[in-house]
Protein backbone atom coordinates (compact mmCIF):
# COMPACT_ATOMS: atom_id res chain seq x y z
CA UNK A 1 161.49 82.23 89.58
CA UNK A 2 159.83 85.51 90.49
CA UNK A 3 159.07 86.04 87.00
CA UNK A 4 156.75 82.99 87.49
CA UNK A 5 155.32 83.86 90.69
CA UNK A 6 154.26 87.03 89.25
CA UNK A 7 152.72 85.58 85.74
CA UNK A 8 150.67 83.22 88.16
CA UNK A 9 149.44 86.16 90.08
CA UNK A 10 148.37 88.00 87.00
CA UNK A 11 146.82 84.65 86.29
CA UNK A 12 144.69 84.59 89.69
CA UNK A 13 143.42 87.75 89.32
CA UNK A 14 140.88 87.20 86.58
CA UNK A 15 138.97 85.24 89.41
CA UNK A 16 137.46 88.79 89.75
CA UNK A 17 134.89 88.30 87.19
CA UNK A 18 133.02 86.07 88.66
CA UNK A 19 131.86 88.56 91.82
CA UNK A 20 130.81 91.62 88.57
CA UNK A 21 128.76 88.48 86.99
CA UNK A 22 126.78 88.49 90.31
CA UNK A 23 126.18 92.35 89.71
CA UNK A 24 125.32 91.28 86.06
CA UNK A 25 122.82 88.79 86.80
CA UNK A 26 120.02 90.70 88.57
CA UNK A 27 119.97 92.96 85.40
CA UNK A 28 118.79 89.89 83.45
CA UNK A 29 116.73 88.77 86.29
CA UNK A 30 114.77 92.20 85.70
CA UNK A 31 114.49 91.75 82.53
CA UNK A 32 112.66 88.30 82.38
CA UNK A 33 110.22 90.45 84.21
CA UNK A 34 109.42 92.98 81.77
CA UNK A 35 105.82 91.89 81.64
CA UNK A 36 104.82 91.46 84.84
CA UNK A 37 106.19 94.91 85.28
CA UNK A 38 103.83 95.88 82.98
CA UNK A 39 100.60 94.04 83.75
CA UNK A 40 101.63 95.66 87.42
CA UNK A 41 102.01 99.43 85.77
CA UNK A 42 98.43 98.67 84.05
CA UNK A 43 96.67 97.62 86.75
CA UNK A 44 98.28 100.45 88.95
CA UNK A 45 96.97 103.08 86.38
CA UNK A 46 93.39 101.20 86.46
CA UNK A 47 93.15 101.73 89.66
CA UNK A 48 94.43 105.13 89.70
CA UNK A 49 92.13 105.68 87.22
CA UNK A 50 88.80 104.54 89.07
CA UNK A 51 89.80 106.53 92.35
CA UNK A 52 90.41 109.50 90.25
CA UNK A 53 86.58 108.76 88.66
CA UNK A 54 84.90 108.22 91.98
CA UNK A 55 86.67 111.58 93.20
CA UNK A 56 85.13 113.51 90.37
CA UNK A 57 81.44 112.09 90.41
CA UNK A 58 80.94 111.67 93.84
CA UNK A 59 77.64 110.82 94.91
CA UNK A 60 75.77 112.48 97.90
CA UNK A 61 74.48 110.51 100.55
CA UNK A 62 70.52 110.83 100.03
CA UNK A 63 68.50 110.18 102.70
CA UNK A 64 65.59 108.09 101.66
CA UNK A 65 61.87 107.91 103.28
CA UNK A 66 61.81 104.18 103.44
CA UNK A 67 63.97 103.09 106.34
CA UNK A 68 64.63 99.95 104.59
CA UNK A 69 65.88 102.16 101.30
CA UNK A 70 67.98 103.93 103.53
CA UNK A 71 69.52 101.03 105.20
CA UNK A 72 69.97 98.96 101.61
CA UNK A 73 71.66 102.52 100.20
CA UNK A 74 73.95 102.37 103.51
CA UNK A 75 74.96 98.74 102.61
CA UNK A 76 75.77 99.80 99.47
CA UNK A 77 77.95 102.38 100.48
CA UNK A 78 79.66 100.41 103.49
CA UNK A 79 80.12 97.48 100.31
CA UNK A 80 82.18 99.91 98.44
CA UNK A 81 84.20 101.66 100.85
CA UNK A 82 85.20 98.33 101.15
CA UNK A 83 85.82 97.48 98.24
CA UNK A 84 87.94 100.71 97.94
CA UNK A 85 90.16 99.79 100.94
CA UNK A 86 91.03 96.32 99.22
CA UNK A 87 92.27 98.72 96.19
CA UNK A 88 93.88 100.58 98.36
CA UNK A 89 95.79 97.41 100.23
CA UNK A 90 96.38 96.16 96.30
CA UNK A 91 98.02 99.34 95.09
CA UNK A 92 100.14 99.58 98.15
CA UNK A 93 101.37 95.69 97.32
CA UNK A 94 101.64 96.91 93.43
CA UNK A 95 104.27 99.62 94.29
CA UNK A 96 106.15 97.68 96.88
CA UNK A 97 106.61 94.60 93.99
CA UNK A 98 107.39 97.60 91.35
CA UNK A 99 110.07 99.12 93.88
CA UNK A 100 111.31 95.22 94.41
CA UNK A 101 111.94 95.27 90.69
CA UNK A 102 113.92 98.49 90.67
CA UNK A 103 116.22 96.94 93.49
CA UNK A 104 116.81 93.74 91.86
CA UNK A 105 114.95 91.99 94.90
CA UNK A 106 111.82 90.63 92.92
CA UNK A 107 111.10 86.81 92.76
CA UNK A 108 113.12 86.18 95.58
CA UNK A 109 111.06 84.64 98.44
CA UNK A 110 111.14 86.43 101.63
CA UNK A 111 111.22 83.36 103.86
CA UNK A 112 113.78 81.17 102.31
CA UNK A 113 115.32 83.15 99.90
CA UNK A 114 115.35 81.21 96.66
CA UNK A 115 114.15 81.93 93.42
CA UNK A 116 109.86 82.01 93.28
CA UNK A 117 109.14 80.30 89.78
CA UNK A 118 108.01 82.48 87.06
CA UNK A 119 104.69 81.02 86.61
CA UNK A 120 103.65 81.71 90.27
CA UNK A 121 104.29 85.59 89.98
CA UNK A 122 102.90 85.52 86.53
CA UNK A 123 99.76 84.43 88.79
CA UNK A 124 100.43 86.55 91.44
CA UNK A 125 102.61 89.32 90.81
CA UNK A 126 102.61 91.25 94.41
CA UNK A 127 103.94 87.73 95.88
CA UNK A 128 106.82 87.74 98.21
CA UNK A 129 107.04 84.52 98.91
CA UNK A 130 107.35 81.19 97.40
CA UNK A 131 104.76 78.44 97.18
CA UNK A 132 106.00 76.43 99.70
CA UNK A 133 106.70 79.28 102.44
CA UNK A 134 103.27 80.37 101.92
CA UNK A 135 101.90 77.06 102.53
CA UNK A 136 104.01 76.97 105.63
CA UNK A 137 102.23 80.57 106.56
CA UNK A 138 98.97 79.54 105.80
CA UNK A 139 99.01 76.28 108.43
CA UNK A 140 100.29 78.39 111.15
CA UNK A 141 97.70 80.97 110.61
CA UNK A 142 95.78 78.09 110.62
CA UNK A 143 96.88 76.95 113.73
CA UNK A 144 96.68 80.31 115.40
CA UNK A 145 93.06 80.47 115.22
């Protein structure tokens, strides 16, 4: 009889598998992700690209005779500093979904946890949360104001 009780021990055991799937399946996870991951890496190195431009052939603030000139060329530079902020908020969201990737964390909504469908990060790639969480955000933003 104890030869039994130890075959249906060894027999138990394989139930061990299952738990290294779980460490298995976020590598595929990743990998259905392989081109947002890039789309993200190109538009990182876009933007990159434009700061490192703007840098190099920096403009001088002239100062114009016209008051009206000057104000319209003050606009204009107010409109892109803007501009340049958003890029900055955008590449900040670009690493944090790259760095999500790395850890195995992307497409998983933030609120609720469960799997945000492919299509919605295709559209939105620095999304952390699913369609229906952000709805739920959105009213009580709305209700907020």
């Amino acid at each position: 009889m104890k030869a039994r009780s130890a075959a249906k021990s060894t027999t138990r055991r394989p139930a061990k598998p299952t738990v290294s799937k779980r460490n298995v399946k976020p590598a595929t996870v990743s990998g259905k992700y392989v081109a947002i991951s890039r789309d993200l890496q190109k538009q990182r190195a876009a933007i990159l690209d434009e700061v490192t431009e703007s840098l190099t052939n920096r403009e001088r603030q002239e100062s114009f005779p016209d008051m009206s000139d000057q104000a319209s060329a003050e606009v204009d530079q107010n409109f892109t500093m803007r501009i340049k902020e958003r890029e900055q908020k955008l590449l900040k969201k670009i690493d944090e979904a790259l760095d999500r990737m790395k850890n195995h964390t992307y497409g998983i909504c933030e609120g609720c946890e469960e799997e945000i469908p492919y299509q919605r990060l295709k559209a939105r790639p620095v999304t952390t949360l699913c369609i229906a969480c952000k709805t739920l955000q959105e009213q009580e933003e709305k209700i907020r104001r």
